[in-house]
PDB file of N, CA and C in Angstrom:
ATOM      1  N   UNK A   1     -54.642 -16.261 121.817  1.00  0.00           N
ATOM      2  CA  UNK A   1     -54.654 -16.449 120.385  1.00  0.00           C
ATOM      3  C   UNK A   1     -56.084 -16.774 119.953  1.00  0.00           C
ATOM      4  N   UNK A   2     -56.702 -16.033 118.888  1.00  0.00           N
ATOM      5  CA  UNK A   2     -57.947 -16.218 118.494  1.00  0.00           C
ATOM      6  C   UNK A   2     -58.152 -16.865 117.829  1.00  0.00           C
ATOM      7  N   UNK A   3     -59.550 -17.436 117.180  1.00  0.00           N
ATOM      8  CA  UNK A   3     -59.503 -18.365 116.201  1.00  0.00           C
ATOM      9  C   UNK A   3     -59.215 -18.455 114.608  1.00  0.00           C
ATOM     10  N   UNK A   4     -59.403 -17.236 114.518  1.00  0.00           N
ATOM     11  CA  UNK A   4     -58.717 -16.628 113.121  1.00  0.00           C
ATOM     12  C   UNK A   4     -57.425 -16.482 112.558  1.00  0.00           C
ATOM     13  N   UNK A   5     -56.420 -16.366 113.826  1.00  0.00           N
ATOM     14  CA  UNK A   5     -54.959 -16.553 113.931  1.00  0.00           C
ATOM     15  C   UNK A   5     -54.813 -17.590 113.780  1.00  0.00           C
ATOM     16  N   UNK A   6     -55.488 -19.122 114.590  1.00  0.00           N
ATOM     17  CA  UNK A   6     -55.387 -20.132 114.287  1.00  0.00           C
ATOM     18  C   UNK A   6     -55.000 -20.653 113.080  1.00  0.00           C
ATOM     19  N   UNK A   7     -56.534 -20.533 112.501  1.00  0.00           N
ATOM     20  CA  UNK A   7     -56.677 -21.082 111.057  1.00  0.00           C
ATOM     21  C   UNK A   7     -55.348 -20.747 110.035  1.00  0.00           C
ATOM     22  N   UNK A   8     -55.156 -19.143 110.308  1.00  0.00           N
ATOM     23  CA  UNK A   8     -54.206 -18.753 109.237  1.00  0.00           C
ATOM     24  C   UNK A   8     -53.202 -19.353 109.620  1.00  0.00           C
ATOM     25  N   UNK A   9     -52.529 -19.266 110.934  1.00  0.00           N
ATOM     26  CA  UNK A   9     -51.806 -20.698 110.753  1.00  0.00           C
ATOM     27  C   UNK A   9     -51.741 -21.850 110.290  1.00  0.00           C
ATOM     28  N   UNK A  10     -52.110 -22.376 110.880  1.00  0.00           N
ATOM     29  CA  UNK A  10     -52.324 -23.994 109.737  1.00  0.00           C
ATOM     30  C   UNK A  10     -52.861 -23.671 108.486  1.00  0.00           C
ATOM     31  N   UNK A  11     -53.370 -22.717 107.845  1.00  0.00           N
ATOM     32  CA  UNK A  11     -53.004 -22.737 106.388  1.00  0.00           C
ATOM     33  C   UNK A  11     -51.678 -22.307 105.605  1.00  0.00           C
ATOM     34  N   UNK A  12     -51.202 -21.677 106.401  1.00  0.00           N
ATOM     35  CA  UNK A  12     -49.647 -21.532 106.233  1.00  0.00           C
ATOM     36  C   UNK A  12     -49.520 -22.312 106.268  1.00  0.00           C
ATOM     37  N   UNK A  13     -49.274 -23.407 106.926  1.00  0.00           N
ATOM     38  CA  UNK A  13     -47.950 -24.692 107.382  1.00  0.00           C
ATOM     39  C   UNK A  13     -48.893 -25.561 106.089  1.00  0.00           C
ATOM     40  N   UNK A  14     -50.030 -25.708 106.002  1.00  0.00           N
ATOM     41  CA  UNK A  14     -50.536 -26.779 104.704  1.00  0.00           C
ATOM     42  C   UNK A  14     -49.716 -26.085 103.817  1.00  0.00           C
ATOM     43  N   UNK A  15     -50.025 -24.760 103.048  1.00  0.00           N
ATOM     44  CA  UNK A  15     -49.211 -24.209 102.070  1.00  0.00           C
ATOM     45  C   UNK A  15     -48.001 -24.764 101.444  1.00  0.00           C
ATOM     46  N   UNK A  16     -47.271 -24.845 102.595  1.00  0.00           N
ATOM     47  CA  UNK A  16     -45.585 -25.272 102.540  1.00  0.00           C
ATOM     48  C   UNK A  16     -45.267 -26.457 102.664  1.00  0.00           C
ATOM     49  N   UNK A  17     -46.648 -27.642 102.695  1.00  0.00           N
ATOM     50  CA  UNK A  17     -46.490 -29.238 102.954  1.00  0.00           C
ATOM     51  C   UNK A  17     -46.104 -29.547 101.293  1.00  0.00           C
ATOM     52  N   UNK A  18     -44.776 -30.504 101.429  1.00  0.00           N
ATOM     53  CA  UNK A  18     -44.609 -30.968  99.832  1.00  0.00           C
ATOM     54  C   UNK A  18     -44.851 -32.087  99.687  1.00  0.00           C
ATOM     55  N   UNK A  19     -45.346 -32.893 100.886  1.00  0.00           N
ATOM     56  CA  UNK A  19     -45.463 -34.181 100.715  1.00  0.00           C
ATOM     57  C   UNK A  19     -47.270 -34.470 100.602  1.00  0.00           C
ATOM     58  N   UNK A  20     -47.494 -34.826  99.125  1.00  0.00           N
ATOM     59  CA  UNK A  20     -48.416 -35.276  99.126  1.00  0.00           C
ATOM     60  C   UNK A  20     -49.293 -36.087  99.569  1.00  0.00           C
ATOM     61  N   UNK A  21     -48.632 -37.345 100.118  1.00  0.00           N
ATOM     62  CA  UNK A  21     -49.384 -38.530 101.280  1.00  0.00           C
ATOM     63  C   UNK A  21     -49.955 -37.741 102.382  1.00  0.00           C
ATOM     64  N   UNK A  22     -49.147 -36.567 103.080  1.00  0.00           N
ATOM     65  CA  UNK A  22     -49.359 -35.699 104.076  1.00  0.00           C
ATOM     66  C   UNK A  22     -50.949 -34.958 103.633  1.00  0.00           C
ATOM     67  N   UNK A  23     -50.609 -34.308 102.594  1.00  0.00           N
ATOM     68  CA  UNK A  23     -52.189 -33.985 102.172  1.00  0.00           C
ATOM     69  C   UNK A  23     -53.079 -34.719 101.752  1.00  0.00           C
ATOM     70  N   UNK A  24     -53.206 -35.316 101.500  1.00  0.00           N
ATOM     71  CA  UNK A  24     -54.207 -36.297 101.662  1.00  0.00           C
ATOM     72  C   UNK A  24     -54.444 -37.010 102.818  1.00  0.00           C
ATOM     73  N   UNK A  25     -53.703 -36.869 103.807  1.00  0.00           N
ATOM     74  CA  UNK A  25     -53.868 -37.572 105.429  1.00  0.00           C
ATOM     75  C   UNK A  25     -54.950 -36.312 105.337  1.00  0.00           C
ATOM     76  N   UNK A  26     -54.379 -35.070 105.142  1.00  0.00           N
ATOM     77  CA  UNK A  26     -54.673 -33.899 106.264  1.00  0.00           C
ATOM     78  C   UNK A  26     -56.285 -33.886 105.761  1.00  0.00           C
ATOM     79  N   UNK A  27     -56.546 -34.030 104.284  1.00  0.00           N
ATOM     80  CA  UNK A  27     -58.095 -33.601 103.845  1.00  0.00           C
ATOM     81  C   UNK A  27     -58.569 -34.923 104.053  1.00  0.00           C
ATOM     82  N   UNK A  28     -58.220 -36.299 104.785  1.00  0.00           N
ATOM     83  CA  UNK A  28     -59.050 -37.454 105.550  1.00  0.00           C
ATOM     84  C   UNK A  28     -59.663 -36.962 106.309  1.00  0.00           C
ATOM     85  N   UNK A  29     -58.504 -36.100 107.034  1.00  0.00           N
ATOM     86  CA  UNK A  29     -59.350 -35.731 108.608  1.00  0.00           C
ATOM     87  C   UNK A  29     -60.312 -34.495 108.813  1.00  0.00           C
ATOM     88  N   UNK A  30     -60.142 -33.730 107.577  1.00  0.00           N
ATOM     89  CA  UNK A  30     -61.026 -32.749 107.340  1.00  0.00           C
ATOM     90  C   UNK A  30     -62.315 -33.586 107.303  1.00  0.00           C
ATOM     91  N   UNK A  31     -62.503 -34.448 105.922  1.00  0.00           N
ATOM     92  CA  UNK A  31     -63.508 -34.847 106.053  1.00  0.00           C
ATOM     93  C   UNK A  31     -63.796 -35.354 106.813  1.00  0.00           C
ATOM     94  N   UNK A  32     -63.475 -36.632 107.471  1.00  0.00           N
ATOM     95  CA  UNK A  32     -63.983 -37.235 108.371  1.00  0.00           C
ATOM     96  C   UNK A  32     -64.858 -36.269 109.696  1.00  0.00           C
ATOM     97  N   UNK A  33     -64.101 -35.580 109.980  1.00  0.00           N
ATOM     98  CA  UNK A  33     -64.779 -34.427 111.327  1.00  0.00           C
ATOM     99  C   UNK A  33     -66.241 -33.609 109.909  1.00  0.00           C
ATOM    100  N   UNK A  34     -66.202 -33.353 109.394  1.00  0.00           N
ATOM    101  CA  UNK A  34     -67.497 -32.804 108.387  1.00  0.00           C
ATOM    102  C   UNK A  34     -68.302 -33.619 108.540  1.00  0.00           C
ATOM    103  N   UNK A  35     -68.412 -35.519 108.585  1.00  0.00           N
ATOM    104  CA  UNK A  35     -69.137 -36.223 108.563  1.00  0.00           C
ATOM    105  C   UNK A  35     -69.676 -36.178 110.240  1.00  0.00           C
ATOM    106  N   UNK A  36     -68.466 -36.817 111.323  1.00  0.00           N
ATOM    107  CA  UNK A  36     -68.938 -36.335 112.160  1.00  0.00           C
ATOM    108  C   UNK A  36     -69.673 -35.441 113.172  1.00  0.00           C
ATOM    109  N   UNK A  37     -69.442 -33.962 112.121  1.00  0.00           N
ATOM    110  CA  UNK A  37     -70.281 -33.140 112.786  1.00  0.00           C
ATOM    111  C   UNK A  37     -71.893 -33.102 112.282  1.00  0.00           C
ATOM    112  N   UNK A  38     -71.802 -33.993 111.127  1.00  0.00           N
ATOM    113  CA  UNK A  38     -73.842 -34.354 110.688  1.00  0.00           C
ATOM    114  C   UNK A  38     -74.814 -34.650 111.845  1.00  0.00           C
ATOM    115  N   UNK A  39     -75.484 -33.790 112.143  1.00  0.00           N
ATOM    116  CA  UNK A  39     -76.855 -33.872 113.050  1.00  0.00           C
ATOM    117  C   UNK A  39     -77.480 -34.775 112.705  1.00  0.00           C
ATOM    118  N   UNK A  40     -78.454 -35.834 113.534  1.00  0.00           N
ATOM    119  CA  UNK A  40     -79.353 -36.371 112.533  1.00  0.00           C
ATOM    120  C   UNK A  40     -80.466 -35.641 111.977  1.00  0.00           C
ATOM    121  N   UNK A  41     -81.278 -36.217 110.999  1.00  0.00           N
ATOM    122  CA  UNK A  41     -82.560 -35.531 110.147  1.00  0.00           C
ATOM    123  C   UNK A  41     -83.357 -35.586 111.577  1.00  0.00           C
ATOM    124  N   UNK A  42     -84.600 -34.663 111.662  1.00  0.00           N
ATOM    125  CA  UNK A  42     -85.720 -35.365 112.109  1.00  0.00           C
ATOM    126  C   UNK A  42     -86.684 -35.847 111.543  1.00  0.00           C
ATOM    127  N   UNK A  43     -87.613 -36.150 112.121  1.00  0.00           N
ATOM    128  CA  UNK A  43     -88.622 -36.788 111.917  1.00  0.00           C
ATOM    129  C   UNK A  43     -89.308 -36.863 110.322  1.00  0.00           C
ATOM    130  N   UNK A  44     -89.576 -35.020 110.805  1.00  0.00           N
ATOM    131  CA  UNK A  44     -90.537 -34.374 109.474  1.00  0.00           C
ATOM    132  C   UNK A  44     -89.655 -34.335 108.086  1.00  0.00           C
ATOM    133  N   UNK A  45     -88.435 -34.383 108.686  1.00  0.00           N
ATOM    134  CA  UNK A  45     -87.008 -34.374 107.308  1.00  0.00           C
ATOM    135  C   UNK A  45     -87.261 -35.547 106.544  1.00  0.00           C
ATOM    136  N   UNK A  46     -87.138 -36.631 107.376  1.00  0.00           N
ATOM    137  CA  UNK A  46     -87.169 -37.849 106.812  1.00  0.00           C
ATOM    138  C   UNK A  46     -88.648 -37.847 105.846  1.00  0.00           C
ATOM    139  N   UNK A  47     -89.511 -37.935 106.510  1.00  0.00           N
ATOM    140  CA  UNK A  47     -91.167 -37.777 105.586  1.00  0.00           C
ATOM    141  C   UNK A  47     -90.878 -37.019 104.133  1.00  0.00           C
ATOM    142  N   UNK A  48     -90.467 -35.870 104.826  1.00  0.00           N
ATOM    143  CA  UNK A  48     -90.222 -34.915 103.750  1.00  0.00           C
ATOM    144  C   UNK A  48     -89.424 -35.316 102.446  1.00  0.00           C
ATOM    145  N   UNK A  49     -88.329 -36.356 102.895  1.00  0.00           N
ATOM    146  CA  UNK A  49     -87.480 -37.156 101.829  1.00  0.00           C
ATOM    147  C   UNK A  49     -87.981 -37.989 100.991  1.00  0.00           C
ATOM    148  N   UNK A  50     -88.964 -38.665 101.625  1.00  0.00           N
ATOM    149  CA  UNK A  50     -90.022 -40.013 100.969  1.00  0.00           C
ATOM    150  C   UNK A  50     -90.098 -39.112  99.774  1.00  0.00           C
ATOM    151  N   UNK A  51     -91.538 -38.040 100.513  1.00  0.00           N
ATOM    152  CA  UNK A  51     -92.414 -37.742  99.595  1.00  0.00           C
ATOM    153  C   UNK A  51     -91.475 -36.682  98.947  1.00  0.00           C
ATOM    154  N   UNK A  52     -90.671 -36.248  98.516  1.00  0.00           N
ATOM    155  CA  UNK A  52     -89.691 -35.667  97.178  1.00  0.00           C
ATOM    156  C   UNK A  52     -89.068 -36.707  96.802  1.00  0.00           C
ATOM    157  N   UNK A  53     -88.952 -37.715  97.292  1.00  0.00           N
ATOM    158  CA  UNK A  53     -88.284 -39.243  96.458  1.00  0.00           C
ATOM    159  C   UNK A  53     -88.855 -39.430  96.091  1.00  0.00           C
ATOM    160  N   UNK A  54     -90.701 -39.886  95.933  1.00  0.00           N
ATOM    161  CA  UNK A  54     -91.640 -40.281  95.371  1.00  0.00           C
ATOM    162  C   UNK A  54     -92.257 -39.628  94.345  1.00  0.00           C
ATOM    163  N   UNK A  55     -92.322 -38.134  94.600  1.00  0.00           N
ATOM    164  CA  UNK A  55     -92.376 -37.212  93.481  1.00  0.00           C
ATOM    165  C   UNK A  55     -91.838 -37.648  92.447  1.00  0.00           C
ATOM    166  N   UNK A  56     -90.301 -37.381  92.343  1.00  0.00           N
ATOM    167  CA  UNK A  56     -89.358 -37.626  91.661  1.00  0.00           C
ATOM    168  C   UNK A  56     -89.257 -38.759  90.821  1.00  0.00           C
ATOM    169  N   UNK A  57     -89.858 -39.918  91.502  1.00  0.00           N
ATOM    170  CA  UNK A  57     -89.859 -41.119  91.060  1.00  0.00           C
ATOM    171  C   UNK A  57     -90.897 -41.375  90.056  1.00  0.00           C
ATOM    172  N   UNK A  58     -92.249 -40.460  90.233  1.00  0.00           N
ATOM    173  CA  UNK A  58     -93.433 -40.169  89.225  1.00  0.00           C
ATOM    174  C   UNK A  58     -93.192 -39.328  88.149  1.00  0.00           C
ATOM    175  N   UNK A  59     -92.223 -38.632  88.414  1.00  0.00           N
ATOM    176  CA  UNK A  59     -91.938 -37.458  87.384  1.00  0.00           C
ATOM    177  C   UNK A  59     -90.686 -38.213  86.498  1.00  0.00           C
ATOM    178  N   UNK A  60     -90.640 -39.931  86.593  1.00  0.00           N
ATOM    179  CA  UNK A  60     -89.433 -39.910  86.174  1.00  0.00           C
ATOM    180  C   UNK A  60     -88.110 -39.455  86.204  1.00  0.00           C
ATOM    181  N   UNK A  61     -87.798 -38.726  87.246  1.00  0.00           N
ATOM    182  CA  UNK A  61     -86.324 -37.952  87.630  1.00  0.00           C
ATOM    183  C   UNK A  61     -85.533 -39.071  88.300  1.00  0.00           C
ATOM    184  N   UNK A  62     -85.685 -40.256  87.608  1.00  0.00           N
ATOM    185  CA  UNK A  62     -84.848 -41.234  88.291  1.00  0.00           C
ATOM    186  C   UNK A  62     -83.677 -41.990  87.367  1.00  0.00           C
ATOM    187  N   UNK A  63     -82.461 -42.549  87.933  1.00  0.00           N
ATOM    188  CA  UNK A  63     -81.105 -43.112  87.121  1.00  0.00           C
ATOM    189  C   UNK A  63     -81.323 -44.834  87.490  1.00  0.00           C
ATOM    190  N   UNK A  64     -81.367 -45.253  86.338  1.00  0.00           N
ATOM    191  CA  UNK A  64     -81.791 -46.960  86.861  1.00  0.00           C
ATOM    192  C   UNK A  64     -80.258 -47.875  87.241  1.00  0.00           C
ATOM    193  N   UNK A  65     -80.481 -48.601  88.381  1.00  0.00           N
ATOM    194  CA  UNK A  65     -79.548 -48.945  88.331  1.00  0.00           C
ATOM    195  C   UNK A  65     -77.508 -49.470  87.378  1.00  0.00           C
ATOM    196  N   UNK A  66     -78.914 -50.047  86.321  1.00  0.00           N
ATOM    197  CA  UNK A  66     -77.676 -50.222  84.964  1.00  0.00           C
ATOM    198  C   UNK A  66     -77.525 -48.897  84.305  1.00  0.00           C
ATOM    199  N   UNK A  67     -77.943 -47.987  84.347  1.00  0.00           N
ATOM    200  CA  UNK A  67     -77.743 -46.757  83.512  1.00  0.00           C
ATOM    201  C   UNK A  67     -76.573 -46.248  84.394  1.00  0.00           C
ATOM    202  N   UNK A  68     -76.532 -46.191  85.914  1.00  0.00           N
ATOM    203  CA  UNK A  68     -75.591 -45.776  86.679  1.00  0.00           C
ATOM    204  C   UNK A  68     -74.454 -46.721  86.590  1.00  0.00           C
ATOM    205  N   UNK A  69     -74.549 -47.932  86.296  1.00  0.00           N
ATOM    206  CA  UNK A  69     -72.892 -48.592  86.603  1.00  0.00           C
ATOM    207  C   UNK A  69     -72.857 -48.494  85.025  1.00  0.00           C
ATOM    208  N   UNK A  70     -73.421 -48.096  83.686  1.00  0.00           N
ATOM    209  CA  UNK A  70     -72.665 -47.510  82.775  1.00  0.00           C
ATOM    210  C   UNK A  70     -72.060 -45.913  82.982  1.00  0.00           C
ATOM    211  N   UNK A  71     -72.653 -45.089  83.310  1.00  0.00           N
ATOM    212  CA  UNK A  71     -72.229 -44.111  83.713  1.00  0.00           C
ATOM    213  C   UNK A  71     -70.927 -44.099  84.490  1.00  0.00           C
ATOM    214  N   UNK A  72     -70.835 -45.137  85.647  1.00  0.00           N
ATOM    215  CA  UNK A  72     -69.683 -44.991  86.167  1.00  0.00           C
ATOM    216  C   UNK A  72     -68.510 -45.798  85.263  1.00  0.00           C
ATOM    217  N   UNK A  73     -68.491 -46.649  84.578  1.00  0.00           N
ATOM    218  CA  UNK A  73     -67.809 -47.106  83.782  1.00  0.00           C
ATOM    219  C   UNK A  73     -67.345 -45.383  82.448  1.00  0.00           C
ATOM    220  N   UNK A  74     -67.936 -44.893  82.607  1.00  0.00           N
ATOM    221  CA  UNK A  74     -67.306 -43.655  81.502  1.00  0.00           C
ATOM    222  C   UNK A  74     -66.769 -42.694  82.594  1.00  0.00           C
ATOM    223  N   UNK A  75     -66.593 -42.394  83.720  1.00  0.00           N
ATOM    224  CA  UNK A  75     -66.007 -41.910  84.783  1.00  0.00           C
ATOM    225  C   UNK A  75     -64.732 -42.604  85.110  1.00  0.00           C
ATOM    226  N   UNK A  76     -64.491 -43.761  85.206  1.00  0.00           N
ATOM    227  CA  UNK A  76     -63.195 -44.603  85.453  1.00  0.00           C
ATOM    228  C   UNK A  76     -62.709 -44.464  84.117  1.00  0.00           C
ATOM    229  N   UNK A  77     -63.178 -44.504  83.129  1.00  0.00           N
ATOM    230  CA  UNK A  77     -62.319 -44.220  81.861  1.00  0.00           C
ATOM    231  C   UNK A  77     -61.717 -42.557  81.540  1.00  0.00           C
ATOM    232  N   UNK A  78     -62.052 -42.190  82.109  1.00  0.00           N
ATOM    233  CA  UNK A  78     -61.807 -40.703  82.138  1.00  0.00           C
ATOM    234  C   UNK A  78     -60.833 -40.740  82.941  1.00  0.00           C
ATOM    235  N   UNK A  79     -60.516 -40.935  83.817  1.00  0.00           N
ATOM    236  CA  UNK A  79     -59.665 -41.092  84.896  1.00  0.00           C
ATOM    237  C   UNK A  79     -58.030 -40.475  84.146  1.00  0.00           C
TER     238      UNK A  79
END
């Protein structure tokens, strides 16, 4: 059985899941293995992050802390 047969299997059987708690188990474990499979950065990645954080930070492309927990306060109200 190949891996393509696989998949379409278990998207069948998700398809036909009616229990919602079940889906939401099932897309935990999706994510969780997505996180787990993160490589770390290297070296030059990380540098590379500063200095486009720092850019950014000169160019003003930045959310100040209180601007973000108002922002998230109009996100929970949306809800």
């Amino acid at each position: 059985m190949n891996l393509q047969f696989q998949k379409f299997q278990v998207i069948q059987q998700i398809i036909n899941i009616q229990d919602l708690n079940l889906i939401h188990k099932i897309n935990q474990l999706i994510n969780q293995e997505s996180v787990t499979a993160i490589s770390p950065m290297s070296l030059n990645e990380f540098y590379d992050r500063i200095l486009a954080s720092e850019k950014a930070h000169q160019e003003g492309k930045i959310t100040s802390h209180q601007d973000l927990k108002e922002e998230i306060k109009l996100w929970k109200s949306n809800l």
